[in-house]
C-alpha atoms as a PDB file:
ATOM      1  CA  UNK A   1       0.000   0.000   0.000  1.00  0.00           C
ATOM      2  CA  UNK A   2       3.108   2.351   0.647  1.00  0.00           C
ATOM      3  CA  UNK A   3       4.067   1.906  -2.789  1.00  0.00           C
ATOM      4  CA  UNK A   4       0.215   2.873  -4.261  1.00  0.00           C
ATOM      5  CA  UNK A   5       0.883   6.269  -1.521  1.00  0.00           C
ATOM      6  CA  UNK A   6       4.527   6.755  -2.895  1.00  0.00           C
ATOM      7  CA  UNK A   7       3.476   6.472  -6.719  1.00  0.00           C
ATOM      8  CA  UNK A   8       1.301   8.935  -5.958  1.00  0.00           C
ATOM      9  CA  UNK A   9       2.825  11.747  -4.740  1.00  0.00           C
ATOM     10  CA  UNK A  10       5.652  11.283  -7.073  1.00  0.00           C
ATOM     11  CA  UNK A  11       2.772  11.794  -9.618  1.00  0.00           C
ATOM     12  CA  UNK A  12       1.332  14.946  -8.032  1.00  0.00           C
ATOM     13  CA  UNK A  13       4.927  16.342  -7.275  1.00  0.00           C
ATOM     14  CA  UNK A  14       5.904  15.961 -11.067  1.00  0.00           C
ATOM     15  CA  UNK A  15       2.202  17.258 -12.015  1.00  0.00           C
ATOM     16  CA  UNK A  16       2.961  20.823  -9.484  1.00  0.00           C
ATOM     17  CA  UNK A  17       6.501  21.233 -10.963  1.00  0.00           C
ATOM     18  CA  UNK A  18       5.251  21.209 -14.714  1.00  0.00           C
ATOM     19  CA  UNK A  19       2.428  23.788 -13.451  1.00  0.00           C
ATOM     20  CA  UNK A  20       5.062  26.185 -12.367  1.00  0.00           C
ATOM     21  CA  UNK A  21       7.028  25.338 -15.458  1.00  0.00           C
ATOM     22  CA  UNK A  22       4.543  25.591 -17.896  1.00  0.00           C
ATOM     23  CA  UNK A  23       1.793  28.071 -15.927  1.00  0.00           C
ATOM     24  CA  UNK A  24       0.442  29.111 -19.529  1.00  0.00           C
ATOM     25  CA  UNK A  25      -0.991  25.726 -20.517  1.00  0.00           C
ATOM     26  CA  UNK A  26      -3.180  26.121 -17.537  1.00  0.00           C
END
């Protein structure tokens, strides 16, 4: 179950860092 947790706030962390990268495609 740690893995499922891990996955996904690798996922969110990568999602916030291409927000503040790329803030015009949002």
């Amino acid at each position: 179950m740690m893995d499922v947790l891990l996955a996904l706030i690798v996922v969110v962390a990568a999602y916030l860092v291409y927000a503040i990268l790329y803030p015009e495609r949002f």
